[in-house]
Protein backbone atom coordinates (compact mmCIF):
# COMPACT_ATOMS: atom_id res chain seq x y z
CA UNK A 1 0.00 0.00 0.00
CA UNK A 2 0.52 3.30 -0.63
CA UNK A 3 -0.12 6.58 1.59
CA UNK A 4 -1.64 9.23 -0.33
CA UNK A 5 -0.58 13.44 0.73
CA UNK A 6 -3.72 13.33 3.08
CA UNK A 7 -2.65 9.77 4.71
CA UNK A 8 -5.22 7.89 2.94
CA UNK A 9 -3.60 4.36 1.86
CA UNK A 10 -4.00 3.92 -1.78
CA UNK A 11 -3.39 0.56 -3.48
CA UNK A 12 -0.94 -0.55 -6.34
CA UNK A 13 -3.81 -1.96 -8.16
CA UNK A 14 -5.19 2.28 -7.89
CA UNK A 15 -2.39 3.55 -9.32
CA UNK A 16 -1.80 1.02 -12.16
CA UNK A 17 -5.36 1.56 -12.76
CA UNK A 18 -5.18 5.27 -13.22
CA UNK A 19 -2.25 5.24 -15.28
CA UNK A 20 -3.95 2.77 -18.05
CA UNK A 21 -6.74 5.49 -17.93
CA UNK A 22 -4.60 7.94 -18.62
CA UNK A 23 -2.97 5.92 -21.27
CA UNK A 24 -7.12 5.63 -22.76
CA UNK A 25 -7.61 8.90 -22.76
CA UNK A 26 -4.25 9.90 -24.53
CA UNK A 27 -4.83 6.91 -27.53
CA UNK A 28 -8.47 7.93 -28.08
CA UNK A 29 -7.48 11.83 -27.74
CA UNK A 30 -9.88 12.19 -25.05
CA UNK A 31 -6.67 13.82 -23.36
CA UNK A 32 -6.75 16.92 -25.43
CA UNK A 33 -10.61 17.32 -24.38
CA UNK A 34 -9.60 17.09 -20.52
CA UNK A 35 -6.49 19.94 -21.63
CA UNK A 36 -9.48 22.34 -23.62
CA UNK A 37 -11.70 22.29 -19.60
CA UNK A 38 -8.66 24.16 -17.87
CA UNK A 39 -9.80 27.52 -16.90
CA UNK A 40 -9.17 30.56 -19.09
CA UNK A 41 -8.38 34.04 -17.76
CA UNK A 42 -10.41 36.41 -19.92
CA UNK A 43 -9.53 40.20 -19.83
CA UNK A 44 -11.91 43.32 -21.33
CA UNK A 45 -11.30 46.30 -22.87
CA UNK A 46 -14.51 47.38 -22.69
CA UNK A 47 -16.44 50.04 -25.01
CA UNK A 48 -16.76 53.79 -25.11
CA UNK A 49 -18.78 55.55 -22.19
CA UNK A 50 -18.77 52.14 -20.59
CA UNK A 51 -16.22 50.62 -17.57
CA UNK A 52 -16.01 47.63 -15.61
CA UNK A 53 -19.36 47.59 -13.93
CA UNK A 54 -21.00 46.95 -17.61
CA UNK A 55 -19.47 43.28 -17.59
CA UNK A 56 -21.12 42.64 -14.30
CA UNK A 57 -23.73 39.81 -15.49
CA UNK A 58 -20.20 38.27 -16.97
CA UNK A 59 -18.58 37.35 -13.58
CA UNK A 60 -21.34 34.52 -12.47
CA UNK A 61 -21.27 32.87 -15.72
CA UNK A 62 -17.62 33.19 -16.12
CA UNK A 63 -16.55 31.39 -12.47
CA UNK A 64 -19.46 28.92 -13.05
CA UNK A 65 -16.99 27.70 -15.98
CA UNK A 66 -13.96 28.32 -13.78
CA UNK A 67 -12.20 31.10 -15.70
CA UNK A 68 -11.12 34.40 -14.16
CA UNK A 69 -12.59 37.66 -15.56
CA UNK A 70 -10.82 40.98 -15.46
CA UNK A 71 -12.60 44.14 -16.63
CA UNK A 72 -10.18 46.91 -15.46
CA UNK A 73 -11.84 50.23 -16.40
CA UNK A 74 -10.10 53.10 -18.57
CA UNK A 75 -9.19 56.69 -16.97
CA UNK A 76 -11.85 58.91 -16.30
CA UNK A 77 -14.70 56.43 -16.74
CA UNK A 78 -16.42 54.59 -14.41
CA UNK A 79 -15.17 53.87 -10.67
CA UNK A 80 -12.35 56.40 -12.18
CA UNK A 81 -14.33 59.26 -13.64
CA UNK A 82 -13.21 61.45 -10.74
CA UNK A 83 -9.29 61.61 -13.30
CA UNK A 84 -11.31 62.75 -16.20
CA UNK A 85 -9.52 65.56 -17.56
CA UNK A 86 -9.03 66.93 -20.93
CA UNK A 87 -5.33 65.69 -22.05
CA UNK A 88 -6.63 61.79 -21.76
CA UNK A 89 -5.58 60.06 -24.97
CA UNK A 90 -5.88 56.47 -26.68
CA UNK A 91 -2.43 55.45 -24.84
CA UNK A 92 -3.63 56.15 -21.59
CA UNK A 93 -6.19 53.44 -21.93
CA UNK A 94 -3.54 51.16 -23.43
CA UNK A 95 -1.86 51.58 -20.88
CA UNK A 96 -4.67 51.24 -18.31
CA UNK A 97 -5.04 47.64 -19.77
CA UNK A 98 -1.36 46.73 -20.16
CA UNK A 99 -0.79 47.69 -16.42
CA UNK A 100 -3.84 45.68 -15.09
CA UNK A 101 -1.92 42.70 -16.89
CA UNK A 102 1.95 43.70 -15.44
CA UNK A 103 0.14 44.25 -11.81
CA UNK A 104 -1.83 41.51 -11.91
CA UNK A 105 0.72 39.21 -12.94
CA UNK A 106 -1.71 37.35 -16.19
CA UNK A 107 -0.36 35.67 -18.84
CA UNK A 108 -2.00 33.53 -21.28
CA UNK A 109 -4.82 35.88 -21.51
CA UNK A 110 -7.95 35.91 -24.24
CA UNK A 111 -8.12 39.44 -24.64
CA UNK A 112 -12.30 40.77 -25.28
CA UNK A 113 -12.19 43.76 -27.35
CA UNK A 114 -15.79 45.23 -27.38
CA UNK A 115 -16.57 48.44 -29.85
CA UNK A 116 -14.19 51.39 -28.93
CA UNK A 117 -11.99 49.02 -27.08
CA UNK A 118 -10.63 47.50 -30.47
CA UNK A 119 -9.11 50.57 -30.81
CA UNK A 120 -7.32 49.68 -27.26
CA UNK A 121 -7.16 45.90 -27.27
CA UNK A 122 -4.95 46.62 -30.80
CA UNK A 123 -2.76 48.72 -28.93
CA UNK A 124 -2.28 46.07 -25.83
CA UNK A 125 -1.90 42.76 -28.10
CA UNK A 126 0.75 44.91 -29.80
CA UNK A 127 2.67 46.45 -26.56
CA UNK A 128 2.05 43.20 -24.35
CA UNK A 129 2.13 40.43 -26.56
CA UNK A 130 3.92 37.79 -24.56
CA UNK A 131 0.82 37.86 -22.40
CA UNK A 132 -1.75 38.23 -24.68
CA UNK A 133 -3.10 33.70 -26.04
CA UNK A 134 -5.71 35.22 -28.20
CA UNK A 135 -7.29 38.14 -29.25
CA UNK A 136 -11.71 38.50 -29.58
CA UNK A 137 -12.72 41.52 -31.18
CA UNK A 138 -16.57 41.74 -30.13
CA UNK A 139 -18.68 44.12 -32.23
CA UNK A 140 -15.28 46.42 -32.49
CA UNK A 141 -13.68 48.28 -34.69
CA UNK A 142 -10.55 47.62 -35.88
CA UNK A 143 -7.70 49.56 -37.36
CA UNK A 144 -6.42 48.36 -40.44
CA UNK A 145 -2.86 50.01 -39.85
CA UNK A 146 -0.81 52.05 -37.86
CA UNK A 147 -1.44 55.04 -37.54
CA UNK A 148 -5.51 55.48 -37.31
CA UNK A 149 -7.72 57.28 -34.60
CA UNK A 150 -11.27 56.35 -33.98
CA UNK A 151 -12.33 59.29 -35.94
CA UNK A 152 -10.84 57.85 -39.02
CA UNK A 153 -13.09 54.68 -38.73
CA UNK A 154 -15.75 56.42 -38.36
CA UNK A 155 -16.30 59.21 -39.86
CA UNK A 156 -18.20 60.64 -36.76
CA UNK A 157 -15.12 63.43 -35.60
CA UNK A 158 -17.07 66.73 -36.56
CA UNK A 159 -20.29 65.30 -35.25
CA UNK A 160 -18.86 64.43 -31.89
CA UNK A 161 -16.66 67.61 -31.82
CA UNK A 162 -20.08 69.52 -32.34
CA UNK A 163 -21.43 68.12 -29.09
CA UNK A 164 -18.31 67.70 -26.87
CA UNK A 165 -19.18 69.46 -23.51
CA UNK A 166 -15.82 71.82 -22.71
CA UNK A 167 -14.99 70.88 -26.02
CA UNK A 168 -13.56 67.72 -24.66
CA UNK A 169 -16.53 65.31 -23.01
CA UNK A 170 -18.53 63.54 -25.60
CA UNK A 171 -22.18 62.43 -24.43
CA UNK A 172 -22.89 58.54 -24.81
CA UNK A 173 -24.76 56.90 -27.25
CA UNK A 174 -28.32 55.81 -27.41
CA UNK A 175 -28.13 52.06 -25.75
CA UNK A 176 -29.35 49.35 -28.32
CA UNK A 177 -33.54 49.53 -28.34
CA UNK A 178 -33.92 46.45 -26.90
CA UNK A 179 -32.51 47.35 -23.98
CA UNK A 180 -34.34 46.33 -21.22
CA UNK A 181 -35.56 49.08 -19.06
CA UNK A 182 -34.39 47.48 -15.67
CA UNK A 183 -31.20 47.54 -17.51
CA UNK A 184 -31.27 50.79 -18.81
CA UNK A 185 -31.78 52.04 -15.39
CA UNK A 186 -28.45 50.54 -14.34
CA UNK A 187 -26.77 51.68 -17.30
CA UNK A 188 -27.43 55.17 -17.61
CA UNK A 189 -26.79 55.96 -14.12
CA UNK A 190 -23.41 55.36 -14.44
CA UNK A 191 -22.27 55.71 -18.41
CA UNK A 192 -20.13 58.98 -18.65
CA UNK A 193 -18.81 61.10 -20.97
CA UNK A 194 -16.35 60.18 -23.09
CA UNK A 195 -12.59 61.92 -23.59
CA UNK A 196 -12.53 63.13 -27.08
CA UNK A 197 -8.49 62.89 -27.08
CA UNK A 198 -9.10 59.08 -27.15
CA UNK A 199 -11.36 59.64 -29.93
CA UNK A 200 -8.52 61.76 -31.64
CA UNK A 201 -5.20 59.56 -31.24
CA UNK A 202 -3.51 57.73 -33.66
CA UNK A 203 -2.94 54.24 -33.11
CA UNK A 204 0.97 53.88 -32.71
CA UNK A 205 1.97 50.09 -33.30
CA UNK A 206 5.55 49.83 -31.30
CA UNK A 207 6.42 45.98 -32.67
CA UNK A 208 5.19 46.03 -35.89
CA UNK A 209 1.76 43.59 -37.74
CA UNK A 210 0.34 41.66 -35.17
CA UNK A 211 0.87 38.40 -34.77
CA UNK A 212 -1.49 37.21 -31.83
CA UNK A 213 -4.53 34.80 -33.34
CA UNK A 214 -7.56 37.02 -33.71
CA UNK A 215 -11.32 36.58 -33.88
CA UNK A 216 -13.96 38.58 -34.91
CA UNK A 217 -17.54 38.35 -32.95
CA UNK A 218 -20.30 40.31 -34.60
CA UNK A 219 -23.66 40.78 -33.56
CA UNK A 220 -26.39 40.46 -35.92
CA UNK A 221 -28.89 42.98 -34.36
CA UNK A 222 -26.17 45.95 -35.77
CA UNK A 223 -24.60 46.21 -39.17
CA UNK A 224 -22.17 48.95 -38.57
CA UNK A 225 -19.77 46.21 -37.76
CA UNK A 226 -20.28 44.22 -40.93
CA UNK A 227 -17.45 45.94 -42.71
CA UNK A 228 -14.86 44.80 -39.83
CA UNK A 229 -16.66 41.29 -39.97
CA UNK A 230 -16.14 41.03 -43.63
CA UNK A 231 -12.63 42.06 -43.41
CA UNK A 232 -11.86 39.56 -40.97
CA UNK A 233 -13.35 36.91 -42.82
CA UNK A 234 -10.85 37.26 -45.90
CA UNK A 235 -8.16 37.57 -43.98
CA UNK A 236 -9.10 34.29 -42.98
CA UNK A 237 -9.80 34.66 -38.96
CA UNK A 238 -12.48 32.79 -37.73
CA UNK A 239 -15.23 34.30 -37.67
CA UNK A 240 -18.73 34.26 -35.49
CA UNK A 241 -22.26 35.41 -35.40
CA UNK A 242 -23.93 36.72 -31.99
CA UNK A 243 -27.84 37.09 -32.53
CA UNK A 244 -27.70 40.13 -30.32
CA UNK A 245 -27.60 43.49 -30.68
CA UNK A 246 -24.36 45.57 -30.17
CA UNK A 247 -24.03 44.94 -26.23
CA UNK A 248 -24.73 41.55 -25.38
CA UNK A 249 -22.77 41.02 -22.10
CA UNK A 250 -25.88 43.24 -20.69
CA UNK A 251 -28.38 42.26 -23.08
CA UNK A 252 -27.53 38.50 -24.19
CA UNK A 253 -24.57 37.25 -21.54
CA UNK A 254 -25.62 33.56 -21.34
CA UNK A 255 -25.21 33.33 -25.50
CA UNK A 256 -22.15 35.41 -25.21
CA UNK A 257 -20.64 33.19 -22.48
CA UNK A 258 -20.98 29.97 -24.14
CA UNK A 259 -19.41 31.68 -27.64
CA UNK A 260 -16.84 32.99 -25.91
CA UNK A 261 -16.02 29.75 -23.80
CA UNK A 262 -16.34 27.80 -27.23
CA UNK A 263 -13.94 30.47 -28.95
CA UNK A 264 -11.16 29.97 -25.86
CA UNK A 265 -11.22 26.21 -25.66
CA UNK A 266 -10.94 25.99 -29.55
């Protein structure tokens, strides 16, 4: 006999009988299935107007699967809105991001890239790469190249410039209409303006094209992300279909859980 860590005896015939399991499960690749159920650390770089608190319905679902969820929110939104100040740029959310991964010590991450935060999850697959396992863009745009702002995307800089408060805050956006209206309670309570100078920014790549696998999530309910979708497809990403509208962590997180588990265990 054999005494197990806890003092338990456990018998030769155990042990030989575990090993030709694991033997089974390696032969039939059964193995690999057991390797795709270890937890995943997911981390957000979440939308315009939006912070942390958005991805709240995420955390249940996420640690009912095991994985760790990190939605660190950008400067002067959110839990942080008391730093908003004018000279906030694209880079300080990068670097928002890229610090809550050097702090918190995570590697191997699946990066979640929703809308705006494209913009920044580009900018932290390029400047923390060796942490960064894969990269989800969900309903986001994405820069083609170094060197773009926001505004080039989408067209939208004079509009938004028209309506900045101070000339530098930037009222949300509608929410999506089917919004429910316990939901939009908790939402608008706490979206904020947005810092234009984020808007503004180029995109600076610091290691050249990106090399990190990529995936592109869009939501059916919106088109203004078909472009990005399309794009994605011929570049030959995998791509994937959300029958939601353009925030489904709020509005559709049980669908969006199990894609996004599927997408991290692929």
């Amino acid at each position: 006999m054999t005494a197990s860590a806890g003092g338990t005896p456990i018998s030769r015939r155990t042990i030989v009988g575990a090993a030709a399991a694991a033997a089974t499960l390696a032969a039939t690749g059964k193995g690999s299935l057991l390797a795709q159920a270890r937890p995943q650390t997911f981390v957000v770089a979440h939308g315009a107007w939006s912070s942390g608190w958005a991805w709240k319905k995420m955390h249940p679902l996420m640690a009912a699967r095991g994985h760790r969820l990190y939605t660190p929110s950008y400067t002067g939104l959110g839990e942080r809105s008391h730093l908003a100040r004018r000279d906030i740029v694209l880079d300080t959310h990068i670097t928002d991001v890229v610090n809550a991964l050097i702090f918190e010590d995570l590697r191997d991450v699946v990066l979640v890239a929703h809308s705006y935060g494209g913009m920044v999850g580009t900018g932290v697959a390029d400047r923390a790469r060796d942490r960064i396992r894969r990269l989800i863009y969900l309903d986001a745009f994405v820069p083609e190249r170094d060197g773009q702002a926001f505004f080039e995307l989408t067209g939208q800089g004079d509009a938004m410039r028209k309506v900045a408060v101070d000339g530098w805050r930037v009222p949300p956006n509608p929410p999506p209409p089917d919004t429910s209206p316990a939901d939009l309670e908790w939402i608008n309570a706490r979206r904020m303006h947005h810092p234009i100078g984020t808007l503004e920014q180029k995109l600076t790549m610091t290691n050249g094209p990106l090399t990190v696998p990529r995936d592109y999530i869009m939501c059916t309910k919106s088109e203004v992300f078909r472009p990005y979708y399309n794009r994605a497809k011929a570049a030959g990403w995998p791509v994937h279909e959300l029958d939601a509208s353009h925030n489904p962590h709020i509005t559709m997180p049980d669908g969006l859980m199990q894609l996004l588990d599927r997408i991290a265990r692929a």
